[in-house]
N, C-alpha and C. Protein backbone atom coordinates (compact mmCIF):
# COMPACT_ATOMS: atom_id res chain seq x y z
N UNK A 1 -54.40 23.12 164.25
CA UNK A 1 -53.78 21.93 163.67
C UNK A 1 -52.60 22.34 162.82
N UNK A 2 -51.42 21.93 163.05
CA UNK A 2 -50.58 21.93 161.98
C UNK A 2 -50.95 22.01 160.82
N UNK A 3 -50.21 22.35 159.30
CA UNK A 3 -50.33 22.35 158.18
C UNK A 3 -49.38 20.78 157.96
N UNK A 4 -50.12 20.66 157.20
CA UNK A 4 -49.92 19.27 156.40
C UNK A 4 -49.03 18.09 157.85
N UNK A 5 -48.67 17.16 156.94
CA UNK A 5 -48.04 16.33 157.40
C UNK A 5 -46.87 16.30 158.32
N UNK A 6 -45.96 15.67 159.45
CA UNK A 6 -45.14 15.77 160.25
C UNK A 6 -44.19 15.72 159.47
N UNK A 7 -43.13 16.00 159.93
CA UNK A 7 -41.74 15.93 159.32
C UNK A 7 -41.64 14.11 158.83
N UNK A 8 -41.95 13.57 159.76
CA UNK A 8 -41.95 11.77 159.61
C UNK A 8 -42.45 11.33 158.52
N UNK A 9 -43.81 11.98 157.87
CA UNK A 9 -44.67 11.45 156.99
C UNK A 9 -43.96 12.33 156.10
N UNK A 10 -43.39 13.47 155.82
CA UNK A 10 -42.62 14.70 154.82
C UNK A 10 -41.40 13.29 154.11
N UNK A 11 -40.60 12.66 155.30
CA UNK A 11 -39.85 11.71 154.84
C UNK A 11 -40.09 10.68 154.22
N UNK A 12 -41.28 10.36 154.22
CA UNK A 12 -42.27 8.77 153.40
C UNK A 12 -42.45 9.33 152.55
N UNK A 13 -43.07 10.34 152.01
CA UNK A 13 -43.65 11.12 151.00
C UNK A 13 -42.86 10.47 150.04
N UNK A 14 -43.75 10.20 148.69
CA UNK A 14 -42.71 10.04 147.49
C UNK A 14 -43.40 10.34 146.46
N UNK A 15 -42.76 10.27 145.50
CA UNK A 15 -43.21 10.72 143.74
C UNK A 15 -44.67 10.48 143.70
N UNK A 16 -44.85 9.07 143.64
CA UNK A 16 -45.96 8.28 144.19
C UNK A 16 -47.01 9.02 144.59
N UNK A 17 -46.45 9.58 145.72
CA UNK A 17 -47.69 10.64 146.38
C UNK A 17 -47.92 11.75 146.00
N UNK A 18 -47.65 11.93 145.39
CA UNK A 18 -47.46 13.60 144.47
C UNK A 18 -48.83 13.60 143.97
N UNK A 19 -49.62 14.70 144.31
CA UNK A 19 -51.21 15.15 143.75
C UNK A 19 -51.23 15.54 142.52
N UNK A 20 -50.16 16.36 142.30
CA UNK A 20 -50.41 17.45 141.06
C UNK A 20 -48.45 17.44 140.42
N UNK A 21 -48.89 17.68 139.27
CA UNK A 21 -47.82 17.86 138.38
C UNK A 21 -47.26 19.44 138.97
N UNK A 22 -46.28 19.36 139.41
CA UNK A 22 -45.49 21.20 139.70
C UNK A 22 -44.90 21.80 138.39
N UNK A 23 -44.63 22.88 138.04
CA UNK A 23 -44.00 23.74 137.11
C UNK A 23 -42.27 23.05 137.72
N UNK A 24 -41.38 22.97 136.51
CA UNK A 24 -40.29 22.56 136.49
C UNK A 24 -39.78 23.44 137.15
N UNK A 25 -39.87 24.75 137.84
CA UNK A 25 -39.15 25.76 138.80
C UNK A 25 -39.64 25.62 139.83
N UNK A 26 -40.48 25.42 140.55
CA UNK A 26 -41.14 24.82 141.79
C UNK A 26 -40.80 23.49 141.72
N UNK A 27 -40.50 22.20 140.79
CA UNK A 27 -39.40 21.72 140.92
C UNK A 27 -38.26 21.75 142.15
N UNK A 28 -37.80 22.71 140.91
CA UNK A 28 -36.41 22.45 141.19
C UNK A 28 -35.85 23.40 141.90
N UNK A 29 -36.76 24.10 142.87
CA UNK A 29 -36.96 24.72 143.72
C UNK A 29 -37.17 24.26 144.97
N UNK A 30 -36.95 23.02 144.94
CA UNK A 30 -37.41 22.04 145.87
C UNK A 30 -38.53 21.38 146.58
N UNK A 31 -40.01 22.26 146.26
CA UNK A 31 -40.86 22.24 146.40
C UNK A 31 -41.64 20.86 145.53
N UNK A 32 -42.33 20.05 146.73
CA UNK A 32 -43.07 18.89 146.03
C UNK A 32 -44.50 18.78 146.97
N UNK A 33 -45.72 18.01 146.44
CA UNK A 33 -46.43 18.69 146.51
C UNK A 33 -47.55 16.98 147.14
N UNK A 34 -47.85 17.32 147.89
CA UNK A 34 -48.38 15.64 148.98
C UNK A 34 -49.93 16.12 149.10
N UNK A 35 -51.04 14.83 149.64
CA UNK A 35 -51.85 15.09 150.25
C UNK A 35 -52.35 15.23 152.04
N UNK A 36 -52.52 16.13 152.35
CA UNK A 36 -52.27 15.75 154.17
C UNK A 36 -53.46 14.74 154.47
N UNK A 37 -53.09 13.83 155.17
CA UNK A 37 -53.60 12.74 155.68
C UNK A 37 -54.98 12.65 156.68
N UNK A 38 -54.90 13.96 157.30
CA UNK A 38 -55.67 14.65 158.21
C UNK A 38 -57.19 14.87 157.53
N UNK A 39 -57.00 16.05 156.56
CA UNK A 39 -58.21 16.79 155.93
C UNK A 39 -58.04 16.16 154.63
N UNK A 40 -56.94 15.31 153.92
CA UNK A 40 -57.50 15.25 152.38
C UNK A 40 -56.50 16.35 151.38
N UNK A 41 -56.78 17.29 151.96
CA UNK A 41 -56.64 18.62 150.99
C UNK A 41 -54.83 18.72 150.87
N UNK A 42 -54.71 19.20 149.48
CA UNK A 42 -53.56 19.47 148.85
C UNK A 42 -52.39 20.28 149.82
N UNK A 43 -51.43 20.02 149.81
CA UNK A 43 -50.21 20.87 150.44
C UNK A 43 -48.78 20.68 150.10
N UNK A 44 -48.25 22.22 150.06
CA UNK A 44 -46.82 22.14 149.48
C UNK A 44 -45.83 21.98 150.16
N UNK A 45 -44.52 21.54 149.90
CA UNK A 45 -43.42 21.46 150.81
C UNK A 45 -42.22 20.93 150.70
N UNK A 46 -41.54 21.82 151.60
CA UNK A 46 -39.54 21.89 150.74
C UNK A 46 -39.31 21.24 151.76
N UNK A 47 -38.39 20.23 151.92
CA UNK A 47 -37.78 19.09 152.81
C UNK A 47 -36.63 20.34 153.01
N UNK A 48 -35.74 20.68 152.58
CA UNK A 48 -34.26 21.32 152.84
C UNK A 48 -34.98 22.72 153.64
N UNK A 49 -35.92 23.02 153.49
CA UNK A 49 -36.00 24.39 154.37
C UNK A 49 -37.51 24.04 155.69
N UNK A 50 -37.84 22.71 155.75
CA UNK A 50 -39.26 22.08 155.97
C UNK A 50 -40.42 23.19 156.10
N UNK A 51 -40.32 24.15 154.98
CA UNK A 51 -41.24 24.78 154.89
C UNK A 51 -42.46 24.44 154.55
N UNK A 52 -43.88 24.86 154.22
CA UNK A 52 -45.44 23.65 154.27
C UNK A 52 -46.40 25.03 153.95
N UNK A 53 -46.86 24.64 152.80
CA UNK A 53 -47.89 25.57 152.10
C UNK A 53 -49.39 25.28 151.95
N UNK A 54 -50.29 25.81 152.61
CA UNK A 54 -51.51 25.21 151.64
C UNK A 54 -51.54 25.74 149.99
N UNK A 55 -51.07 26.69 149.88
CA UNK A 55 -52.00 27.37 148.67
C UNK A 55 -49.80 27.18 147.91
N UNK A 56 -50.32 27.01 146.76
CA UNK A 56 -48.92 26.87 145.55
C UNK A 56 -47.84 28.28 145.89
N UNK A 57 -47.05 27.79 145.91
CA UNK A 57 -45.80 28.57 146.68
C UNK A 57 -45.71 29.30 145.37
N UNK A 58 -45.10 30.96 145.12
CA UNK A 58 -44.90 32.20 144.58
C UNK A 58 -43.40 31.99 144.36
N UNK A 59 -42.94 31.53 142.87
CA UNK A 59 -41.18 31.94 143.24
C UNK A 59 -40.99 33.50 142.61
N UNK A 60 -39.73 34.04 142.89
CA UNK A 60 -39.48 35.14 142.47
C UNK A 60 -39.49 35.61 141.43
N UNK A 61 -40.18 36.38 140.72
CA UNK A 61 -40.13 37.01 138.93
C UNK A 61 -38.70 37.03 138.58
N UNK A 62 -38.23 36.60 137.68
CA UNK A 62 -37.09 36.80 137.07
C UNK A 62 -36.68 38.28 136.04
N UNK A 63 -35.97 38.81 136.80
CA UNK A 63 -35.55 40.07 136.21
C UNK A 63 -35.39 40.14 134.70
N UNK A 64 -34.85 41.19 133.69
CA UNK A 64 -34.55 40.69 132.14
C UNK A 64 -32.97 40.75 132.31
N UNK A 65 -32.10 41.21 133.24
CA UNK A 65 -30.55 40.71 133.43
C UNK A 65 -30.83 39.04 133.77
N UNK A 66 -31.90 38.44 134.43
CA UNK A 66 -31.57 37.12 134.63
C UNK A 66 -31.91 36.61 133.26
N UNK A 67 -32.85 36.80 132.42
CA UNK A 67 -33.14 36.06 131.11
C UNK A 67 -31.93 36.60 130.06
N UNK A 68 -31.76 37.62 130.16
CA UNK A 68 -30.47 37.89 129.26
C UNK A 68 -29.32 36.95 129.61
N UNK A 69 -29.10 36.26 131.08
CA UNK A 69 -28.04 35.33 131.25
C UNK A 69 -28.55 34.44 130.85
N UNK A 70 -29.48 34.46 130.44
CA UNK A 70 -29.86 32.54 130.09
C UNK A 70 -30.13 32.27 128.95
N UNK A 71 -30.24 33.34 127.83
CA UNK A 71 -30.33 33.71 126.99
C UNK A 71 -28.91 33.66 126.03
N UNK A 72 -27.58 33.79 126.80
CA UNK A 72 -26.30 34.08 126.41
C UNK A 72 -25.80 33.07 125.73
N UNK A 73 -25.21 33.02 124.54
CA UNK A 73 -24.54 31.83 123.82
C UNK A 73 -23.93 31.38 124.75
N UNK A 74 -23.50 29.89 124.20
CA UNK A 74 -22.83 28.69 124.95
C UNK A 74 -21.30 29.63 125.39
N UNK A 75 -21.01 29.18 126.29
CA UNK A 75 -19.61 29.82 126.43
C UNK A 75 -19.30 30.86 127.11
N UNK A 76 -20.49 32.03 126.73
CA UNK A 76 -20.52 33.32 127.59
C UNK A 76 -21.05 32.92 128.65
N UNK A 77 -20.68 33.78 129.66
CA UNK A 77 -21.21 34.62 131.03
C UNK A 77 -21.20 36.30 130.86
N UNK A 78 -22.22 36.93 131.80
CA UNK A 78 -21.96 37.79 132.24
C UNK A 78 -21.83 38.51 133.97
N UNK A 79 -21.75 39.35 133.95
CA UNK A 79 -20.88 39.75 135.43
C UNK A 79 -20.87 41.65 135.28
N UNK A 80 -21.12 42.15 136.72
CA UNK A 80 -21.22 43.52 136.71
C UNK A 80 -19.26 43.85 137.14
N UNK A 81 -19.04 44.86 136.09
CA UNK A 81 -17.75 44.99 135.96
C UNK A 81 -17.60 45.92 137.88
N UNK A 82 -16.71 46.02 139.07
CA UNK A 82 -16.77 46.40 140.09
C UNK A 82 -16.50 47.50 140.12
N UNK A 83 -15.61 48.47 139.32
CA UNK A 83 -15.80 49.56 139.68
C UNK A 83 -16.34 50.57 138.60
N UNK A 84 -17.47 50.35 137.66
CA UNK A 84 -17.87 51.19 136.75
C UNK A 84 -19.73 50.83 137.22
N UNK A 85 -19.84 48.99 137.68
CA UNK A 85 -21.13 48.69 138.19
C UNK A 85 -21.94 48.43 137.10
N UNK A 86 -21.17 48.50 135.65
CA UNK A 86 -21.93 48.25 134.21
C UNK A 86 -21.72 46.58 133.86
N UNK A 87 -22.70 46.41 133.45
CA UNK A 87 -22.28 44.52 133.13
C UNK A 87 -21.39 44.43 131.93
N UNK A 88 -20.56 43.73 131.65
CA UNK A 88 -20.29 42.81 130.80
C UNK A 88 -19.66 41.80 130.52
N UNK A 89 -19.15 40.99 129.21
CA UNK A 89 -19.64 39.43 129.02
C UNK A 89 -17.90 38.84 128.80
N UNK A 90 -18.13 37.83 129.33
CA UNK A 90 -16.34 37.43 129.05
C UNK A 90 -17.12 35.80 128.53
N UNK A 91 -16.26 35.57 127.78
CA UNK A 91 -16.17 33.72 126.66
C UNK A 91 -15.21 33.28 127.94
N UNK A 92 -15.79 31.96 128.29
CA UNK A 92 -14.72 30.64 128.60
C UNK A 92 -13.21 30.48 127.59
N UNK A 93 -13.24 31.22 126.42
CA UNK A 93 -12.19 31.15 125.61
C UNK A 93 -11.09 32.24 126.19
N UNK A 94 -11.67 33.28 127.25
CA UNK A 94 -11.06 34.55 127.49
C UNK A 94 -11.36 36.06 126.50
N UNK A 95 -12.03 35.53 126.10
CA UNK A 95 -12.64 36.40 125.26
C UNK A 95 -13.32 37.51 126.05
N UNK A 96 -13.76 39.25 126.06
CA UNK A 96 -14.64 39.52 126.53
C UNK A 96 -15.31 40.90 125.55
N UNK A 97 -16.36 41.38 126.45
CA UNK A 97 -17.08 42.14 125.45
C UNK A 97 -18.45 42.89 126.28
N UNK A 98 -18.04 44.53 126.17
CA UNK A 98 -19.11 45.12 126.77
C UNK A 98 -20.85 44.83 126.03
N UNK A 99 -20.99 44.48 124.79
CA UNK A 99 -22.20 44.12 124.05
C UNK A 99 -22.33 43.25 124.59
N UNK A 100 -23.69 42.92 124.22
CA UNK A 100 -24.41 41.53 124.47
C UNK A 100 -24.09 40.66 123.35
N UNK A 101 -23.13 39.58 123.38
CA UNK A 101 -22.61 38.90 122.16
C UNK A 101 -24.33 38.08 121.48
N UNK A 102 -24.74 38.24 121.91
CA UNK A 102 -26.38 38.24 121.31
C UNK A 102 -27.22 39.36 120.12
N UNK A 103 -26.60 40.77 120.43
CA UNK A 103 -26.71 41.84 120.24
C UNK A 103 -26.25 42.19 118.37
């Protein structure tokens, strides 16, 4: 038997039908979360990739370069410089700076 629901019933699906509250990154990850009609039982699933989970989809661990970007005052970014391959941080003002303006 297929996993969960047809693409047809994936398109009816709504908030409404939602079993379980998701983590705001499974969110917004696209992942929402229906009951299949068939067996009852819980199942996950991304409309943009029509991928279909029984068991709660795994997103990727976030590195500490990704929390250090998210972490960065308003204004900064950072970026791996191309030919040294070391990161550092430039301001929307033009500002830049091998430290972590956090630091």
């Amino acid at each position: 038997a297929a996993l969960g629901a047809d693409s047809n019933a994936l398109n009816m699906a709504s908030s409404s039908a939602a079993i379980e509250k998701l983590e705001p990154e499974l969110a917004a990850a696209g992942w929402e979360s229906a009951k299949d009609p068939n067996s009852g039982k819980a199942y996950y699933f991304r409309r943009s990739t029509d991928e279909r989970s029984w068991s709660k989809p795994n997103l990727p661990k976030k590195s500490p370069e990704d929390e250090k970007k998210r972490l960065l005052l308003e204004g900064w970014k950072s970026t791996k410089d191309p030919s040294s391959g070391k990161v550092y941080y430039y301001h929307t003002s033009g500002k830049t700076s091998w430290e972590n303006p956090l630091s």
